[in-house]
PDB file of N, CA and C in Angstrom:
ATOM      1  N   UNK A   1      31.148 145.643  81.584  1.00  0.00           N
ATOM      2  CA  UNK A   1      31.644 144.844  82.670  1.00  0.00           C
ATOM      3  C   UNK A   1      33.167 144.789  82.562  1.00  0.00           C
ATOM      4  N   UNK A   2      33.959 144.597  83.274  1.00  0.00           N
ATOM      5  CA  UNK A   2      35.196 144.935  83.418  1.00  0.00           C
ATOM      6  C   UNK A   2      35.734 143.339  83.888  1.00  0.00           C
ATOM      7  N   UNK A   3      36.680 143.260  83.884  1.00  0.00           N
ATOM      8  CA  UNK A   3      37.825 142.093  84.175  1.00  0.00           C
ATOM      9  C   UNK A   3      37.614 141.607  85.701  1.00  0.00           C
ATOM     10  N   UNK A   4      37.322 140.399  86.004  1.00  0.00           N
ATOM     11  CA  UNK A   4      36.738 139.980  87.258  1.00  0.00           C
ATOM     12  C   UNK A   4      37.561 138.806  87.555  1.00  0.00           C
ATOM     13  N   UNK A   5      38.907 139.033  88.194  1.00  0.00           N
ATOM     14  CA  UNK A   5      40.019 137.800  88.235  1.00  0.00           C
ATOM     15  C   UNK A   5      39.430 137.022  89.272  1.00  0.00           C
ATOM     16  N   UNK A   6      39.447 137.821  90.197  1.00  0.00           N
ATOM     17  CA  UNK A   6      38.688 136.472  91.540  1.00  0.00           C
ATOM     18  C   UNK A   6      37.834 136.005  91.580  1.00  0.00           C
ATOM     19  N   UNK A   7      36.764 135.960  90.731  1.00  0.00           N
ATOM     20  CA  UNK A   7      35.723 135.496  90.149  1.00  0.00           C
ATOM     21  C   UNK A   7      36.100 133.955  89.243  1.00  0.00           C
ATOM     22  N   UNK A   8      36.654 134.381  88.073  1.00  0.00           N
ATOM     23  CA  UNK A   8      37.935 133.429  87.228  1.00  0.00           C
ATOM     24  C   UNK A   8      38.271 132.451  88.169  1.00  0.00           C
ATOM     25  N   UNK A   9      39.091 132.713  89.213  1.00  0.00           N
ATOM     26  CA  UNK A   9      39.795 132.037  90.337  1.00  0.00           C
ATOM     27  C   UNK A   9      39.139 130.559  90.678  1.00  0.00           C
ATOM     28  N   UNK A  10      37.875 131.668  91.412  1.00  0.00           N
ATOM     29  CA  UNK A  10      37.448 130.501  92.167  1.00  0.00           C
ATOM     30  C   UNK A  10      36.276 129.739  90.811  1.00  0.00           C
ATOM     31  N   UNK A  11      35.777 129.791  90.032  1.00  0.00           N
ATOM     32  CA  UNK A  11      34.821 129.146  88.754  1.00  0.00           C
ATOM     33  C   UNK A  11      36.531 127.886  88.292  1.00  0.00           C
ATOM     34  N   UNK A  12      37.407 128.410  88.314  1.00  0.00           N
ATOM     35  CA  UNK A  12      38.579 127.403  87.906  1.00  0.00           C
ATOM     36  C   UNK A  12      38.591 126.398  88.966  1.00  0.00           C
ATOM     37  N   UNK A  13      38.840 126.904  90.369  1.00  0.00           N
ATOM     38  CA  UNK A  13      39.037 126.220  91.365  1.00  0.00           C
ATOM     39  C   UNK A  13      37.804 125.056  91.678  1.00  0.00           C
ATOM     40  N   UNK A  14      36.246 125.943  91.195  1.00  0.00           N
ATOM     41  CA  UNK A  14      35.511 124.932  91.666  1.00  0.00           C
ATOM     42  C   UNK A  14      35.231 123.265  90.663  1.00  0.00           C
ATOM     43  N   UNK A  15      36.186 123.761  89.186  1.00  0.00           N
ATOM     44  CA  UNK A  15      36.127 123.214  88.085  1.00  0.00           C
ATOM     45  C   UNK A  15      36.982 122.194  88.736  1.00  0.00           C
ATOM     46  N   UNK A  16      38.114 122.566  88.800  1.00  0.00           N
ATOM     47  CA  UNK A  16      39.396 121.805  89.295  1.00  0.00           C
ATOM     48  C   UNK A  16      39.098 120.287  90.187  1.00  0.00           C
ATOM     49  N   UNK A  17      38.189 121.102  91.311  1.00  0.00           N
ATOM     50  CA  UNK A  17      37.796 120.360  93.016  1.00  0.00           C
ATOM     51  C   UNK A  17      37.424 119.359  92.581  1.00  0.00           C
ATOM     52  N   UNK A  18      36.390 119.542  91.617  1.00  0.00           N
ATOM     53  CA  UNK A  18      35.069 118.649  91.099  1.00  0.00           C
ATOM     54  C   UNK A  18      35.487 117.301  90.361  1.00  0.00           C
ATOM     55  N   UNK A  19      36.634 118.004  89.150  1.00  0.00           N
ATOM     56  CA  UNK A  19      37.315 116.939  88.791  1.00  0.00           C
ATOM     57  C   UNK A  19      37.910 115.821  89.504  1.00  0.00           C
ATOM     58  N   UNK A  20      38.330 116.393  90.719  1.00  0.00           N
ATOM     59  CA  UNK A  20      39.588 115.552  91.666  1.00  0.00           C
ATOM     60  C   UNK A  20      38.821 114.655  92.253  1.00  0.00           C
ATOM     61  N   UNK A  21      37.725 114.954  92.741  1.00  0.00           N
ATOM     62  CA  UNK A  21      36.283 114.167  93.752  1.00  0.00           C
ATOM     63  C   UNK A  21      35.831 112.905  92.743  1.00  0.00           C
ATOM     64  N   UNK A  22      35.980 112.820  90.960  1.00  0.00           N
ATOM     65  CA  UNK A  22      35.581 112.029  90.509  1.00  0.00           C
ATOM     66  C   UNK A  22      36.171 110.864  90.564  1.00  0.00           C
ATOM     67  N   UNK A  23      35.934 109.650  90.407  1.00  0.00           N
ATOM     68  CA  UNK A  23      36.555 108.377  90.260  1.00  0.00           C
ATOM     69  C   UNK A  23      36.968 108.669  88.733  1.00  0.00           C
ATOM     70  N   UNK A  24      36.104 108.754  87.609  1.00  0.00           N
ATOM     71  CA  UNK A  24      36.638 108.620  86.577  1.00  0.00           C
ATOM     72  C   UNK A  24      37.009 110.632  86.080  1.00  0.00           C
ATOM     73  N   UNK A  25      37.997 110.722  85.594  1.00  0.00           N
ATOM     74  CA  UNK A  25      37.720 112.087  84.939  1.00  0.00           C
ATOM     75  C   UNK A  25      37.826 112.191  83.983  1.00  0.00           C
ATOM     76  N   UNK A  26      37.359 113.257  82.739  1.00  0.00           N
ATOM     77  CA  UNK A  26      37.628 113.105  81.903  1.00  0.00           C
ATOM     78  C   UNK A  26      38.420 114.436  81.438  1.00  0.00           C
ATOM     79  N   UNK A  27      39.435 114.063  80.681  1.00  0.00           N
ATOM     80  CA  UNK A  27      40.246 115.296  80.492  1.00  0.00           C
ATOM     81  C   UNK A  27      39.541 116.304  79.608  1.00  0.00           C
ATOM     82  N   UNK A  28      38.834 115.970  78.501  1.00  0.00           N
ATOM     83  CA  UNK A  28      38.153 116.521  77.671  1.00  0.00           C
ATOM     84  C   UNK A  28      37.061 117.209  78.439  1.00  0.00           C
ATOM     85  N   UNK A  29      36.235 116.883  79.030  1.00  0.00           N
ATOM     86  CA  UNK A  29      34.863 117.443  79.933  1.00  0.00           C
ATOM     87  C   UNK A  29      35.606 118.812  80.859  1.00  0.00           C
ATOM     88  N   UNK A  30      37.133 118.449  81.506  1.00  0.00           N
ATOM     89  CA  UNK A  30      37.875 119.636  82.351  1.00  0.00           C
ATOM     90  C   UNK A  30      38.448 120.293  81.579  1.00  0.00           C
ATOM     91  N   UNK A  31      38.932 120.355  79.898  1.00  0.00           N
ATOM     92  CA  UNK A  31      39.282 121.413  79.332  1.00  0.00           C
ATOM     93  C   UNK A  31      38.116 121.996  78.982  1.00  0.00           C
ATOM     94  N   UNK A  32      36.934 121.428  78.099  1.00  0.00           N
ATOM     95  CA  UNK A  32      36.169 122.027  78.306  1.00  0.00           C
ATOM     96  C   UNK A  32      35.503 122.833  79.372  1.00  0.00           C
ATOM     97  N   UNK A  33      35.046 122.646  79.968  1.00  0.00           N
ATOM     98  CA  UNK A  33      35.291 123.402  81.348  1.00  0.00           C
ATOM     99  C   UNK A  33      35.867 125.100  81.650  1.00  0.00           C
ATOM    100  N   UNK A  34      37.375 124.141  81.636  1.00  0.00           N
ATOM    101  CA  UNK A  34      38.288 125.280  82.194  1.00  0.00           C
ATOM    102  C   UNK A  34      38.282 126.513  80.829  1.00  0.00           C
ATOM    103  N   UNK A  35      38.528 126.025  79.797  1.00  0.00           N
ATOM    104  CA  UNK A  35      37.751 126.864  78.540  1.00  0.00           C
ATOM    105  C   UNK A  35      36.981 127.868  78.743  1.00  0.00           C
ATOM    106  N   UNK A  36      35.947 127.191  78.910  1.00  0.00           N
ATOM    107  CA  UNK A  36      34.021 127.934  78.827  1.00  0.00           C
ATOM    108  C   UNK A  36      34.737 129.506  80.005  1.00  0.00           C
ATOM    109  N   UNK A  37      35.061 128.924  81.141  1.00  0.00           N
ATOM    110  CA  UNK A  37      35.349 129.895  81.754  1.00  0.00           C
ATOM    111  C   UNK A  37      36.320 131.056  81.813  1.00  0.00           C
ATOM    112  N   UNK A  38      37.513 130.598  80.657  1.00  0.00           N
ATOM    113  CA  UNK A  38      38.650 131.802  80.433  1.00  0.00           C
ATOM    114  C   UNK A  38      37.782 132.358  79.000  1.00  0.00           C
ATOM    115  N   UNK A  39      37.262 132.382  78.376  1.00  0.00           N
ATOM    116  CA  UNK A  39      36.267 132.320  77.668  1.00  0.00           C
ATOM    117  C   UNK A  39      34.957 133.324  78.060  1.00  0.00           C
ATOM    118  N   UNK A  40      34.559 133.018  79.177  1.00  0.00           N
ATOM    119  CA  UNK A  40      33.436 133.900  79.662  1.00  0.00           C
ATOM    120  C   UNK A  40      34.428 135.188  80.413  1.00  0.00           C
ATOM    121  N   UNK A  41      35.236 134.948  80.887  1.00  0.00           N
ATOM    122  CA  UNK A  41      36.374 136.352  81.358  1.00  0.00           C
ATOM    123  C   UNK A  41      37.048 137.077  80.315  1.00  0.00           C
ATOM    124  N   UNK A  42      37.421 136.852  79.228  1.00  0.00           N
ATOM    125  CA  UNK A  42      37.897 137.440  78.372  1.00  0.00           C
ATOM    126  C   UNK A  42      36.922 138.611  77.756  1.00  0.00           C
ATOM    127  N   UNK A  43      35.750 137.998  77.671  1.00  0.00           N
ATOM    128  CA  UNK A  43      34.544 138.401  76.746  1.00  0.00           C
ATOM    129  C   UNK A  43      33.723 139.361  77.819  1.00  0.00           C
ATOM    130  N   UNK A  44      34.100 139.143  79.197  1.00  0.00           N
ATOM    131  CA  UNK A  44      33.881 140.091  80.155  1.00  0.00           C
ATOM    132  C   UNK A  44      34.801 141.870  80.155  1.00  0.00           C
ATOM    133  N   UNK A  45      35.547 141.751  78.984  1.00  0.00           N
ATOM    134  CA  UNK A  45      36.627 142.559  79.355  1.00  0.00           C
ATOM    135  C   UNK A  45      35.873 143.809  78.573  1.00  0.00           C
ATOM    136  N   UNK A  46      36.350 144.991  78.876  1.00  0.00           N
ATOM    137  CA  UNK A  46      35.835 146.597  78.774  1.00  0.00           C
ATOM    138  C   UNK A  46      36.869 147.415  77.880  1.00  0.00           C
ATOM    139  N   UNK A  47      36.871 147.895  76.955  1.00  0.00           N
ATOM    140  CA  UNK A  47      37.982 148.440  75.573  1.00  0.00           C
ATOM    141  C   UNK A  47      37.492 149.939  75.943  1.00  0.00           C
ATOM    142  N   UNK A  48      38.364 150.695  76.483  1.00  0.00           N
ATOM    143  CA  UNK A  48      37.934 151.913  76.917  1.00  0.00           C
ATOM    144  C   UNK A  48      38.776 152.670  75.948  1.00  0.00           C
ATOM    145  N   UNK A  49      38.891 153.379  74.813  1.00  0.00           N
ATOM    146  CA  UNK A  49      39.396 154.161  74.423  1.00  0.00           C
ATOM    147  C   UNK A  49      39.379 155.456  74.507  1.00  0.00           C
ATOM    148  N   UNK A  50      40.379 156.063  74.470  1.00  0.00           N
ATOM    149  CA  UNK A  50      40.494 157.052  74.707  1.00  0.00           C
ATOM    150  C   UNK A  50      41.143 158.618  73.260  1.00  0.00           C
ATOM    151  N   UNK A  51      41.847 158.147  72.615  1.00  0.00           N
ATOM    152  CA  UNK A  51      41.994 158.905  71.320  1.00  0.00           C
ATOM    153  C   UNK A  51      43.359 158.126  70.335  1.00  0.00           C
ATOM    154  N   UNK A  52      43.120 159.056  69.580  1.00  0.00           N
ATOM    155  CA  UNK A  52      44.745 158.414  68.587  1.00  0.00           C
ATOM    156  C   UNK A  52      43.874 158.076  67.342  1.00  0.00           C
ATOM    157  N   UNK A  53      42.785 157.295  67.253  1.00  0.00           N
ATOM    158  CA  UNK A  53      42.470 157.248  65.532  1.00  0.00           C
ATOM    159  C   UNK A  53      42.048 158.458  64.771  1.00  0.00           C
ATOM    160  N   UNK A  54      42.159 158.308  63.543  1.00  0.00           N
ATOM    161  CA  UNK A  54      41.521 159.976  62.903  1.00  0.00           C
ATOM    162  C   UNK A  54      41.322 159.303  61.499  1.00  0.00           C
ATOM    163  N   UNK A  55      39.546 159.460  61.704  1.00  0.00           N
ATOM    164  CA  UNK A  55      38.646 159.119  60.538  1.00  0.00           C
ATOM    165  C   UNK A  55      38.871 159.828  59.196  1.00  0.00           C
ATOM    166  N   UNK A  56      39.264 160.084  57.904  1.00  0.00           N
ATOM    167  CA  UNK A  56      38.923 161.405  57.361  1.00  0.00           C
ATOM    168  C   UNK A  56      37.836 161.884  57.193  1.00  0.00           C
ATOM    169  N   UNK A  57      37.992 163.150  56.617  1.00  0.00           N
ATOM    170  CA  UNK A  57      36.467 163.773  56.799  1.00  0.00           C
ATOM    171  C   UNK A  57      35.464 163.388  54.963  1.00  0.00           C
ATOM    172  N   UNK A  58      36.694 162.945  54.274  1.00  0.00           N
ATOM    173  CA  UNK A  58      36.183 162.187  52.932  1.00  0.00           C
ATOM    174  C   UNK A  58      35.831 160.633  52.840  1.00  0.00           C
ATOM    175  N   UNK A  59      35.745 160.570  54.101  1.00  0.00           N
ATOM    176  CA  UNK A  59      35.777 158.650  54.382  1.00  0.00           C
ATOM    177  C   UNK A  59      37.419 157.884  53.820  1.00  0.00           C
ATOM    178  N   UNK A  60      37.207 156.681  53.824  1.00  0.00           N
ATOM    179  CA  UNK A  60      38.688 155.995  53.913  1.00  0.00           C
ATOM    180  C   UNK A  60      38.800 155.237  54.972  1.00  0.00           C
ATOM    181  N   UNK A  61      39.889 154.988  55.089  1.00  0.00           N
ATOM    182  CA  UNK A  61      40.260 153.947  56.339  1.00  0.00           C
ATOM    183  C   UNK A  61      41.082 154.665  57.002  1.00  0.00           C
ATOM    184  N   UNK A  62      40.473 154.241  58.849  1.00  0.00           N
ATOM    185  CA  UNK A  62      41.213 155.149  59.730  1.00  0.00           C
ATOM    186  C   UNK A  62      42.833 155.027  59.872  1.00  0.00           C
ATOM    187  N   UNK A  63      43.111 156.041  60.931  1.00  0.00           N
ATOM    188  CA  UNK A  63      44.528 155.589  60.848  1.00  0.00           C
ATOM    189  C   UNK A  63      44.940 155.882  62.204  1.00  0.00           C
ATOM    190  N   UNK A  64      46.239 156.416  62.763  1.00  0.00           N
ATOM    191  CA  UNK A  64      46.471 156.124  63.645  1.00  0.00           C
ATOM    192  C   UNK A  64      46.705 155.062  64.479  1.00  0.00           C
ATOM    193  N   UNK A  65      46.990 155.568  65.838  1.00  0.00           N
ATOM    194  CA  UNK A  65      47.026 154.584  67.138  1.00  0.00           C
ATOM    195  C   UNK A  65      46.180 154.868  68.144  1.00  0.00           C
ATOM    196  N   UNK A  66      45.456 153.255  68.265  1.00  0.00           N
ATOM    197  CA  UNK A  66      44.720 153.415  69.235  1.00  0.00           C
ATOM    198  C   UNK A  66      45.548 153.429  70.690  1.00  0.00           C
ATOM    199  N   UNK A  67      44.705 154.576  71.220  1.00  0.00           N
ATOM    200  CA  UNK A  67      45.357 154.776  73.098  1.00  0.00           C
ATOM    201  C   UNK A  67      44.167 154.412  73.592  1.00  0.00           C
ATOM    202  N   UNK A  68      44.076 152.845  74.725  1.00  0.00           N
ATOM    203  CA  UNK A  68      42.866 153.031  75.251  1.00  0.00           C
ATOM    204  C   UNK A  68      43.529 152.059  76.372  1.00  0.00           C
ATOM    205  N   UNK A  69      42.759 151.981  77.405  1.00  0.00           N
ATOM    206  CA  UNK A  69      42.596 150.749  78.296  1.00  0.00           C
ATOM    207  C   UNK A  69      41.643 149.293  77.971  1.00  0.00           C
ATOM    208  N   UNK A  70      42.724 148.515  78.843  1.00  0.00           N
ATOM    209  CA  UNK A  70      41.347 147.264  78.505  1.00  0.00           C
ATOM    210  C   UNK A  70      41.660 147.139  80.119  1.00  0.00           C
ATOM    211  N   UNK A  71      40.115 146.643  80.424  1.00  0.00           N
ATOM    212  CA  UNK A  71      39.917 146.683  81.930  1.00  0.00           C
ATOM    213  C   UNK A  71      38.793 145.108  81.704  1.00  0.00           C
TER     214      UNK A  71
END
C-alpha cells in the first residue's frame, strides 16, 4: 500500500470536527486520536528499493547505499 495523504486529511479533519462539536474535550483523547492516525499512514508507506547494497558472497554485513523510493 502506498502513501494515502487525502485519506490522512480528511481521518484528521473528521478527528478535529468531532472534537470542536464537544462541550467538554479532552486534549489527551485528540492526541490520541490524531496519533493513531499519522501512525496508521506512516505504516501505510511502500520501501521500494531498487539497488546499492552488496551482500558478500562469504556472509558479513552488507554495505553500501541504499537507492530506493518510499511511496
Amino acid at each position: 500500500m502506498s502513501l494515502d495523504k487525502s485519506n490522512l486529511k480528511i481521518n484528521l479533519k473528521v478527528v478535529m470536527l468531532d472534537m470542536m462539536e464537544r462541550e467538554n474535550i479532552s486534549i489527551n483523547e485528540f492526541v490520541n486520536r490524531f496519533v493513531d492516525h499519522i501512525d496508521d499512514y506512516v505504516k501505510g508507506a511502500d520501501i521500494n528499493y531498487t539497488n546499492g547494497l552488496i551482500a558478500p558472497s562469504t556472509g558479513g554485513s552488507v554495505t553500501g547505499t541504499f537507492n530506493g523510493t518510499l511511496e
